[in-house]
PDB file of N, CA and C in Angstrom:
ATOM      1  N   UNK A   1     120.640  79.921  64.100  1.00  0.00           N
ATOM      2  CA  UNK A   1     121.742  79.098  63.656  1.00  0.00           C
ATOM      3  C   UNK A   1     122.865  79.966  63.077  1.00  0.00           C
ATOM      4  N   UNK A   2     122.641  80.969  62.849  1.00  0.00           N
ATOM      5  CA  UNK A   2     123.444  81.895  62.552  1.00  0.00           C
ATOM      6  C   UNK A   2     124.876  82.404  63.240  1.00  0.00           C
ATOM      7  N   UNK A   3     125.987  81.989  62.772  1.00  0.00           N
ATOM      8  CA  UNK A   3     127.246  82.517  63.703  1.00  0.00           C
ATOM      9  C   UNK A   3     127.633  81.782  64.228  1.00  0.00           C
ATOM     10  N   UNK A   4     127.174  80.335  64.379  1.00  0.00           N
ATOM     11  CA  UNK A   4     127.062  78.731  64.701  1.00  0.00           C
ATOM     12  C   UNK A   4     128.899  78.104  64.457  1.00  0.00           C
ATOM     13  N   UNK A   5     129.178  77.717  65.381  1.00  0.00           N
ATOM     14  CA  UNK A   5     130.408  76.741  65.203  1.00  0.00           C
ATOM     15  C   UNK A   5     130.387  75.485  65.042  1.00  0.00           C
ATOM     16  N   UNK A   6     131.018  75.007  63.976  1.00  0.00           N
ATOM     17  CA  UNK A   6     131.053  73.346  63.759  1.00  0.00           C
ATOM     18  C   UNK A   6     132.355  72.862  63.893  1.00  0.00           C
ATOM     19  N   UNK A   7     132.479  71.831  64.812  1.00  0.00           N
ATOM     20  CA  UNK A   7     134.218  71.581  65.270  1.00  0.00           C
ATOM     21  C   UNK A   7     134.449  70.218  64.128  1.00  0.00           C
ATOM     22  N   UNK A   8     135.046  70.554  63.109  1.00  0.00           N
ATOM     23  CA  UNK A   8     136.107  69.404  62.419  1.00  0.00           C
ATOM     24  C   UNK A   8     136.952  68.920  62.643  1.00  0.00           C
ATOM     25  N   UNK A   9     137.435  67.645  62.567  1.00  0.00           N
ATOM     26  CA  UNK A   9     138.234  67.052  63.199  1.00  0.00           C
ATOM     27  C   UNK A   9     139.670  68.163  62.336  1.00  0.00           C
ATOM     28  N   UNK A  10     140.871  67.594  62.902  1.00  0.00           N
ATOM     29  CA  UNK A  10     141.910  67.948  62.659  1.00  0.00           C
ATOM     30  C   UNK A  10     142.810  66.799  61.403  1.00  0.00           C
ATOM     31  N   UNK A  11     142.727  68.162  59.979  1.00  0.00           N
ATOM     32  CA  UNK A  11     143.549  67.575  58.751  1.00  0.00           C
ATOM     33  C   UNK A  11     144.797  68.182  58.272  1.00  0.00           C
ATOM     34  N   UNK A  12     145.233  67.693  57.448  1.00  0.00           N
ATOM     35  CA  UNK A  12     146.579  67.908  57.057  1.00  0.00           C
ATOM     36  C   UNK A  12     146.230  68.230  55.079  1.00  0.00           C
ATOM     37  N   UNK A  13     146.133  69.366  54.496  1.00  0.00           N
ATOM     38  CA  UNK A  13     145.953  69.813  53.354  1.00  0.00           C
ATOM     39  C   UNK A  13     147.355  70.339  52.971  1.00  0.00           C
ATOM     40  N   UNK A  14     148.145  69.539  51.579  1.00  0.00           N
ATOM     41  CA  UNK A  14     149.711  69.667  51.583  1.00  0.00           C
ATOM     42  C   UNK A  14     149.012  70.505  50.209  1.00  0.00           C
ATOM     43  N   UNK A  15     150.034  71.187  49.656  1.00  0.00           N
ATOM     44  CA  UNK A  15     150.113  72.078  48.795  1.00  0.00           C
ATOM     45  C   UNK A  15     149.740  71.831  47.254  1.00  0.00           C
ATOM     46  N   UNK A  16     148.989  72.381  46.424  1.00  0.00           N
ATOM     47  CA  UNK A  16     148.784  72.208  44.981  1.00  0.00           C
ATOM     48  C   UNK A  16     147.694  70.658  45.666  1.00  0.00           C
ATOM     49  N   UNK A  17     146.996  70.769  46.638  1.00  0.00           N
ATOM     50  CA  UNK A  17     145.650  69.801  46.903  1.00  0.00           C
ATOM     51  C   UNK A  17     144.683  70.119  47.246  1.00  0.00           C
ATOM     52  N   UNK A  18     143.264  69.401  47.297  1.00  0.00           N
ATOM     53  CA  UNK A  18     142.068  69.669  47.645  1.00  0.00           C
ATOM     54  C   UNK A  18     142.118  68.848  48.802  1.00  0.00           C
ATOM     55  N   UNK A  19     140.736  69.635  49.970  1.00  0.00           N
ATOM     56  CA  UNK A  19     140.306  68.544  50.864  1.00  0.00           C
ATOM     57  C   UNK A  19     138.688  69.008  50.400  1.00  0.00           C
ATOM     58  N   UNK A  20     137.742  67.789  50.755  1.00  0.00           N
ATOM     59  CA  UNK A  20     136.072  68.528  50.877  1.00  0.00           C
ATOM     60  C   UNK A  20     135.656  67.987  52.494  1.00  0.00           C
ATOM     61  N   UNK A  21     135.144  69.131  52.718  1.00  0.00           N
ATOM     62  CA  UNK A  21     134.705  68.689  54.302  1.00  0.00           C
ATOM     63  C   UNK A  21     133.015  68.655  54.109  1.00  0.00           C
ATOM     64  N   UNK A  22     132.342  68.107  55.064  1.00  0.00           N
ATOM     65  CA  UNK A  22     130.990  67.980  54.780  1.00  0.00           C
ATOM     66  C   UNK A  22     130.584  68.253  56.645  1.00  0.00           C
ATOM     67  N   UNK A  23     129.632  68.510  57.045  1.00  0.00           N
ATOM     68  CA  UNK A  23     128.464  68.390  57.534  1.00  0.00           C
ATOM     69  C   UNK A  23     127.332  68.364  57.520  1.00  0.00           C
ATOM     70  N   UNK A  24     127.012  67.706  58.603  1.00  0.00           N
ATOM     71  CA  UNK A  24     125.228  67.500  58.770  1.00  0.00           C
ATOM     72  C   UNK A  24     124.504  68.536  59.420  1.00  0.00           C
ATOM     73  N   UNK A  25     123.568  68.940  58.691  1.00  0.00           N
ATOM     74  CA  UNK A  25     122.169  69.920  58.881  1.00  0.00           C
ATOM     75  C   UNK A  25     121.344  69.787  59.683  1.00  0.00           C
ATOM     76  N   UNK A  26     121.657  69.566  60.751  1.00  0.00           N
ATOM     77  CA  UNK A  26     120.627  69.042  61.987  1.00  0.00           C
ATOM     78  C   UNK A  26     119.122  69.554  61.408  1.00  0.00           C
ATOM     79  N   UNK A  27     118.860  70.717  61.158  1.00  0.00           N
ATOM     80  CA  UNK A  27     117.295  71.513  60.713  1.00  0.00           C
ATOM     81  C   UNK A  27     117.914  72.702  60.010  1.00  0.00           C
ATOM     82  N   UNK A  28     117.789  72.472  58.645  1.00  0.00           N
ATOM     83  CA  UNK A  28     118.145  73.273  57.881  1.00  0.00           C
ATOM     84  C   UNK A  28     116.224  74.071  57.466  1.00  0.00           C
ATOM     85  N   UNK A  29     116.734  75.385  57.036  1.00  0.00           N
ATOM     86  CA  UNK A  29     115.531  75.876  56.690  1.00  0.00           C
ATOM     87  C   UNK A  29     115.066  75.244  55.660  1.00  0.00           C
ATOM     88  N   UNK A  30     113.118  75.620  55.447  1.00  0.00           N
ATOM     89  CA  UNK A  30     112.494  74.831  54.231  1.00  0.00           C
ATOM     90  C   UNK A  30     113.310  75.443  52.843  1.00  0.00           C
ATOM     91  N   UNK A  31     113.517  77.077  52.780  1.00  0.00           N
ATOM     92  CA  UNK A  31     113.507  77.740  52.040  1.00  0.00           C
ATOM     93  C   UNK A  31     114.750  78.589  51.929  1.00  0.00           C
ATOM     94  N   UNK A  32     116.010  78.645  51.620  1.00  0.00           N
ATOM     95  CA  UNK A  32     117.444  79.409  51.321  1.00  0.00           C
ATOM     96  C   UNK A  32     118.064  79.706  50.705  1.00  0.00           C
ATOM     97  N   UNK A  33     118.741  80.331  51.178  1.00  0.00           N
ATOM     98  CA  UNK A  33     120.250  80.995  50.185  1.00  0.00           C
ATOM     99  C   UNK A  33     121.121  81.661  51.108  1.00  0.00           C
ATOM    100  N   UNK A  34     121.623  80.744  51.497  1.00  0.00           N
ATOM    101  CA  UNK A  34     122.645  80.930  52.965  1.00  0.00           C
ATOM    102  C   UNK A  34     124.189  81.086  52.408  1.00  0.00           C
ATOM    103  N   UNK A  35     124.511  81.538  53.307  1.00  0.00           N
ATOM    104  CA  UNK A  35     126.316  81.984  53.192  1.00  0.00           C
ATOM    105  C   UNK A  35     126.745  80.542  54.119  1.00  0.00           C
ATOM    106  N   UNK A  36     128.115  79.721  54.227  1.00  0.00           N
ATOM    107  CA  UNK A  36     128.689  79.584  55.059  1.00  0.00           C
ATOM    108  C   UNK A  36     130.288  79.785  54.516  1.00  0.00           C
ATOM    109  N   UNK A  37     130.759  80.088  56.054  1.00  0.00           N
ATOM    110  CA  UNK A  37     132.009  80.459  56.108  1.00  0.00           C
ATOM    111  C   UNK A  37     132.909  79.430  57.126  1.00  0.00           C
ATOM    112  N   UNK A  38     134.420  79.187  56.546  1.00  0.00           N
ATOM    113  CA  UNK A  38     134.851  78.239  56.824  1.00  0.00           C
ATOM    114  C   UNK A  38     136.422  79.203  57.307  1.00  0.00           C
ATOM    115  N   UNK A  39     136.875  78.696  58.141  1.00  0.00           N
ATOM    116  CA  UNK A  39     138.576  79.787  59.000  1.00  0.00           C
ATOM    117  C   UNK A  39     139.060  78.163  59.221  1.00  0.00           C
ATOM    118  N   UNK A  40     140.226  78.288  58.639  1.00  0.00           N
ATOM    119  CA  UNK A  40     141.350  77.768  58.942  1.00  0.00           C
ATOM    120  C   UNK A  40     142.557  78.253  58.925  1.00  0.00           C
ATOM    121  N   UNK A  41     143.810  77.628  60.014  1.00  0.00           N
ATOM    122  CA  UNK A  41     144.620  78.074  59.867  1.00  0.00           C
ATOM    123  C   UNK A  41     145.958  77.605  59.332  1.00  0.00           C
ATOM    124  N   UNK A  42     146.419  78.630  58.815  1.00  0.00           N
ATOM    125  CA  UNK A  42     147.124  79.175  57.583  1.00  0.00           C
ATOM    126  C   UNK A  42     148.582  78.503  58.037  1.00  0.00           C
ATOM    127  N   UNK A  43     149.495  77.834  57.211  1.00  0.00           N
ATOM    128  CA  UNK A  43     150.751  77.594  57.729  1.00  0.00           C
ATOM    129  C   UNK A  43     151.823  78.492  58.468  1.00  0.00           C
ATOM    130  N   UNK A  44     151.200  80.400  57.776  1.00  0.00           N
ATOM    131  CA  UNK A  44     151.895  81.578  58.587  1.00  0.00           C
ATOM    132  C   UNK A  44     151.462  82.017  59.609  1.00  0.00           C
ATOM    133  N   UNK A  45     150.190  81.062  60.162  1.00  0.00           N
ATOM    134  CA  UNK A  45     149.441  81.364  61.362  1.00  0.00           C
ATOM    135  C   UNK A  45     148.478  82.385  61.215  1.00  0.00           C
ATOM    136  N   UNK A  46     148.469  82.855  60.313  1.00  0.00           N
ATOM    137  CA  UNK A  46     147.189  83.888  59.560  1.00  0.00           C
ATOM    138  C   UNK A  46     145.771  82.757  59.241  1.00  0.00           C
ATOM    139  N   UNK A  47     144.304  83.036  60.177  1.00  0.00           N
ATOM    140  CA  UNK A  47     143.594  82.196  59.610  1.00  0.00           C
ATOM    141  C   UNK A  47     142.850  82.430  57.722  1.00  0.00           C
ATOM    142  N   UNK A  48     142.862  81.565  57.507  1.00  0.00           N
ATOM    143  CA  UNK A  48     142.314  81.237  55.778  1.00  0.00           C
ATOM    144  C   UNK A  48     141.029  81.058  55.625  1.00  0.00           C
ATOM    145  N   UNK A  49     140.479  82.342  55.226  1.00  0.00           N
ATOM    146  CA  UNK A  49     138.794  81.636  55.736  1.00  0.00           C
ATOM    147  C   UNK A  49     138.169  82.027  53.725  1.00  0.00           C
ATOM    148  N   UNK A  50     137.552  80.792  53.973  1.00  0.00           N
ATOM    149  CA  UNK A  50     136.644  80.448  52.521  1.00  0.00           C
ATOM    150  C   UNK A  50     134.733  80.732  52.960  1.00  0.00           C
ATOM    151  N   UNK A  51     134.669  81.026  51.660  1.00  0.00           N
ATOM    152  CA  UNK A  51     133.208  81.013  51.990  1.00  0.00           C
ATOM    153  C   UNK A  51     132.597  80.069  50.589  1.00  0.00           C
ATOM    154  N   UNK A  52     131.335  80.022  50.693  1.00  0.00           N
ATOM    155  CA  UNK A  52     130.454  78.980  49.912  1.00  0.00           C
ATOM    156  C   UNK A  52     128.737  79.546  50.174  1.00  0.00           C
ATOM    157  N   UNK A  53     127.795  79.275  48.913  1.00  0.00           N
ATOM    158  CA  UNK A  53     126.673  79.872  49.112  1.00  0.00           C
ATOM    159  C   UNK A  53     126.144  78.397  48.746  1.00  0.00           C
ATOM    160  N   UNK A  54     125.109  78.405  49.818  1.00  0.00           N
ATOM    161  CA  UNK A  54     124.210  77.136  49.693  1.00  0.00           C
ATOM    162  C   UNK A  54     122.511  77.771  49.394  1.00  0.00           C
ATOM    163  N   UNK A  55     122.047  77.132  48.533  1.00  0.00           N
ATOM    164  CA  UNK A  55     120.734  77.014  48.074  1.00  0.00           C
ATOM    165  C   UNK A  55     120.183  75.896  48.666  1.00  0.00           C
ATOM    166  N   UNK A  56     118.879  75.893  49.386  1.00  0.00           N
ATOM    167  CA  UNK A  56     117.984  74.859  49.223  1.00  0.00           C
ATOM    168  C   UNK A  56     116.667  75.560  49.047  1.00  0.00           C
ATOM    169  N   UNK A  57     116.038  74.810  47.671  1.00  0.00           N
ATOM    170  CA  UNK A  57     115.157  74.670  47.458  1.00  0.00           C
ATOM    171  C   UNK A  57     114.155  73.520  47.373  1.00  0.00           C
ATOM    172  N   UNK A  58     112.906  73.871  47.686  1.00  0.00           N
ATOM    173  CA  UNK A  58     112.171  72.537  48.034  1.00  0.00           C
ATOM    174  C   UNK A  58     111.406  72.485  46.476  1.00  0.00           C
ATOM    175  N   UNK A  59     112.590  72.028  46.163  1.00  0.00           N
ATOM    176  CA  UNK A  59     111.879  70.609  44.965  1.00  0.00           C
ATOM    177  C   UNK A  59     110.613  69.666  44.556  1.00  0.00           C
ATOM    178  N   UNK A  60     110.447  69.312  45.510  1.00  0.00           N
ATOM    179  CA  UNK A  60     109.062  68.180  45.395  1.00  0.00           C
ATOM    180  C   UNK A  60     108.090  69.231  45.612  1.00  0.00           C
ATOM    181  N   UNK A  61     107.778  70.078  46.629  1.00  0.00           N
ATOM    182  CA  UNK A  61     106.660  70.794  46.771  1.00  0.00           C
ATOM    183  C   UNK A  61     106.698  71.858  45.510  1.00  0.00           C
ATOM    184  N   UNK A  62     107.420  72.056  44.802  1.00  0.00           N
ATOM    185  CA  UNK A  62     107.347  72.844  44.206  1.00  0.00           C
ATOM    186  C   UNK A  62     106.790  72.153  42.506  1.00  0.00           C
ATOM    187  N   UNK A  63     107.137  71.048  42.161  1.00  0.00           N
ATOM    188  CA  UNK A  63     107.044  70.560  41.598  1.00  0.00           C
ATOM    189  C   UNK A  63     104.897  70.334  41.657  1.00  0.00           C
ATOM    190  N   UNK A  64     104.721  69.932  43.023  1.00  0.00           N
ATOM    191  CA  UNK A  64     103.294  69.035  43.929  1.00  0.00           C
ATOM    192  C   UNK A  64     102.712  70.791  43.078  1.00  0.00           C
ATOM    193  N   UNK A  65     103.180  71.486  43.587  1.00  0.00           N
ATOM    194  CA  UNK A  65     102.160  72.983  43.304  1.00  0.00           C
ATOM    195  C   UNK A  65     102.180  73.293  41.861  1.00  0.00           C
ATOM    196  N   UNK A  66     102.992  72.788  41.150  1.00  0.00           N
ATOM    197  CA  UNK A  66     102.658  73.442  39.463  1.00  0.00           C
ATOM    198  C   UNK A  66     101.668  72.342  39.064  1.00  0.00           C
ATOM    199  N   UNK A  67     101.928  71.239  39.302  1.00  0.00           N
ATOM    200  CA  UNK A  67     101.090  70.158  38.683  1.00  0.00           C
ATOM    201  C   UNK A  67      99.945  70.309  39.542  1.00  0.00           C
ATOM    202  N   UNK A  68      99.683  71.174  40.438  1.00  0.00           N
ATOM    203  CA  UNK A  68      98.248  70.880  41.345  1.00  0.00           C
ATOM    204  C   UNK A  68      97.991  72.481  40.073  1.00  0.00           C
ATOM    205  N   UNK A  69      98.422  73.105  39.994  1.00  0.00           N
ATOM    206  CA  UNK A  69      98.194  74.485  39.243  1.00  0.00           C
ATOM    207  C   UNK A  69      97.783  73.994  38.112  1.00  0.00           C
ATOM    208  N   UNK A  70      98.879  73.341  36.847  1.00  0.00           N
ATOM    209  CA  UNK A  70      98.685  72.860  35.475  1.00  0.00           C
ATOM    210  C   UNK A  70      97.069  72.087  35.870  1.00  0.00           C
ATOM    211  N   UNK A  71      96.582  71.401  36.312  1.00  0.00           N
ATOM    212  CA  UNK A  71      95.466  70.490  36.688  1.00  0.00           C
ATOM    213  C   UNK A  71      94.576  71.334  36.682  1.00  0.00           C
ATOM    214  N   UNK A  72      94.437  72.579  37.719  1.00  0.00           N
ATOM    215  CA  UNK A  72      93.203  73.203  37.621  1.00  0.00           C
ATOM    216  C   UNK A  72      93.417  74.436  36.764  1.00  0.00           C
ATOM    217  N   UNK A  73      93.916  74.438  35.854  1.00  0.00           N
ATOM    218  CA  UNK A  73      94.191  75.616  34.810  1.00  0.00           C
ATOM    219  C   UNK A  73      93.239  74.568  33.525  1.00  0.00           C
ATOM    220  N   UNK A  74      93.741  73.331  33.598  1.00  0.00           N
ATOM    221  CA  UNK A  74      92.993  72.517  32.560  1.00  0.00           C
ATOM    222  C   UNK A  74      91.849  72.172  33.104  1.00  0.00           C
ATOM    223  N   UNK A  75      91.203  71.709  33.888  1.00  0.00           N
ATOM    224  CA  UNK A  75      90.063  71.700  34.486  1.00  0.00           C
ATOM    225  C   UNK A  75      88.842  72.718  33.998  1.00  0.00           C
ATOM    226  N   UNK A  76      89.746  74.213  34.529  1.00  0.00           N
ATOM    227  CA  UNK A  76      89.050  75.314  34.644  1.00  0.00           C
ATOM    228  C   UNK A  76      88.482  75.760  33.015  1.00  0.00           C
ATOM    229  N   UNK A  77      89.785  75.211  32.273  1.00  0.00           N
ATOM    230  CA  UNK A  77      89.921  75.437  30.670  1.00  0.00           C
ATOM    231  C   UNK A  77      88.471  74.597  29.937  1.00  0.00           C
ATOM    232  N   UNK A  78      88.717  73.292  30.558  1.00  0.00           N
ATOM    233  CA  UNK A  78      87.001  72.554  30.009  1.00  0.00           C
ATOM    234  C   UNK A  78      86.376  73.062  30.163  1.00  0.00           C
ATOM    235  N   UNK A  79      86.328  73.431  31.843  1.00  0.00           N
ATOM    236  CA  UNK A  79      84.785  73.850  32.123  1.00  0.00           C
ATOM    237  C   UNK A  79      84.229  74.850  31.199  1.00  0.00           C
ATOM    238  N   UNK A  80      85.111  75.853  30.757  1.00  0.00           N
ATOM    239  CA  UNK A  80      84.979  77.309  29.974  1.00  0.00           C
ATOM    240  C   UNK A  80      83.823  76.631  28.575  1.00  0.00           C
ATOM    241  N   UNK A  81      84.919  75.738  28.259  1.00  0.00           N
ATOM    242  CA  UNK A  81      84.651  74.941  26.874  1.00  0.00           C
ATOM    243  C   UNK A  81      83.475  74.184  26.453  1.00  0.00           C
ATOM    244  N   UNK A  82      83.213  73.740  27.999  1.00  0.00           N
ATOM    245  CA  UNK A  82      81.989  73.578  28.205  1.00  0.00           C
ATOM    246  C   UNK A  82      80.696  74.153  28.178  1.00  0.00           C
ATOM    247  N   UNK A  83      80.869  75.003  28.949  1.00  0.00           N
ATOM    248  CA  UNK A  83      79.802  76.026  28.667  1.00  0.00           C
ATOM    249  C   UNK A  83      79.877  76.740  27.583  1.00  0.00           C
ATOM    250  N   UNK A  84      80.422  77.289  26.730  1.00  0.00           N
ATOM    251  CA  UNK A  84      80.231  77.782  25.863  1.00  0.00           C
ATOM    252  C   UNK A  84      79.306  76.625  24.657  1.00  0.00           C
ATOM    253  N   UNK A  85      79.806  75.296  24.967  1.00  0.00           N
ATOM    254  CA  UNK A  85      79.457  74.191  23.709  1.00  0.00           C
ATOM    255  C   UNK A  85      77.939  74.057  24.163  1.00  0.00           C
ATOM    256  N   UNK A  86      77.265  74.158  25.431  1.00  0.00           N
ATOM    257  CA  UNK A  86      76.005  74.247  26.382  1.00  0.00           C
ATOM    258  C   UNK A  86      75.014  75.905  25.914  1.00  0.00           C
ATOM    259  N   UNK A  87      76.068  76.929  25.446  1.00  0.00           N
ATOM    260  CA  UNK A  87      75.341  77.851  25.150  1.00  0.00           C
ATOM    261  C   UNK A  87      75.160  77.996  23.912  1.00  0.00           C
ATOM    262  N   UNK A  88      76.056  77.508  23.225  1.00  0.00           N
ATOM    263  CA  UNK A  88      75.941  77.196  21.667  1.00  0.00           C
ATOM    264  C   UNK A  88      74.560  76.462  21.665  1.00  0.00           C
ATOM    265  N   UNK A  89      74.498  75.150  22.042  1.00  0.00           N
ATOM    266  CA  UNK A  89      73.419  74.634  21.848  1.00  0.00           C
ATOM    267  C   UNK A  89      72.027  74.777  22.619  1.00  0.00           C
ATOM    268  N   UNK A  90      72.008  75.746  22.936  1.00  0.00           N
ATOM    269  CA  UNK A  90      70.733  76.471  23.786  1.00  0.00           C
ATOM    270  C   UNK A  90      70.567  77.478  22.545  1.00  0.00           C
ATOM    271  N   UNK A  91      71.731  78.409  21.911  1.00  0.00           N
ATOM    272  CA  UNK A  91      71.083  79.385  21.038  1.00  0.00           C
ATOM    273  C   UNK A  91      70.658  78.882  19.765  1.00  0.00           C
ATOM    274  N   UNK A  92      71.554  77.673  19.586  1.00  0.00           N
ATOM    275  CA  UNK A  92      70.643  76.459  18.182  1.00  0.00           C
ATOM    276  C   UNK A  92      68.789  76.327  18.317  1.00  0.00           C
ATOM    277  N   UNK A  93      68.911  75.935  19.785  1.00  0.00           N
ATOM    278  CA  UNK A  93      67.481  75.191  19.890  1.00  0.00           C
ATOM    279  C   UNK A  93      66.810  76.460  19.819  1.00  0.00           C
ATOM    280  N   UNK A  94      66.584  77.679  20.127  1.00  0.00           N
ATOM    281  CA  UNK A  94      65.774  78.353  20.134  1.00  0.00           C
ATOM    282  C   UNK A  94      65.572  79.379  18.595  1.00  0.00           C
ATOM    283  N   UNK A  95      66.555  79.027  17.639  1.00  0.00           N
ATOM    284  CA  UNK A  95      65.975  79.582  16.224  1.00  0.00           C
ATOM    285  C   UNK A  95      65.194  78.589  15.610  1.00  0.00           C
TER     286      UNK A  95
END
């Protein structure tokens, strides 16, 4: 996808204004930090090219993996707690 052309329609941006243009991501990667670059041309016929850095990060899975992590960190934490409270009372019974 790299080096990729996207045809925008044709606007009119007058001076001391903003325009925002948008497109759609047909298949954007799971995981980024992409450049895009934007050329337009310039009222002196010189093209005007902008750039912009896009992040996507996957959010939900990332979120799904700490809480699947936090879960068996506490899990793992009983079990510890457990056994130790199981060996405690094994070295009780035998004095």
């Amino acid at each position: 996808m790299a080096g990729k052309k996207i045809a925008f329609p044709n606007f009119t941006v007058l001076g001391n204004s903003r325009r925002t243009i948008a497109a759609r991501w047909a298949d954007p990667p799971f995981f980024c930090v992409c450049r895009a670059k934007f050329t337009f041309p310039a009222p002196n016929g010189e093209p005007l090219t902008r750039t912009a850095r896009i992040v996507i990060i996957p959010l939900p899975q990332i979120i799904g993996l700490l809480a699947v992590s936090l879960r068996l960190f506490l899990l793992t934490r009983r079990g510890v707690r457990y056994q130790k409270a199981l060996l405690h009372a094994a070295r009780g019974n035998r004095q």
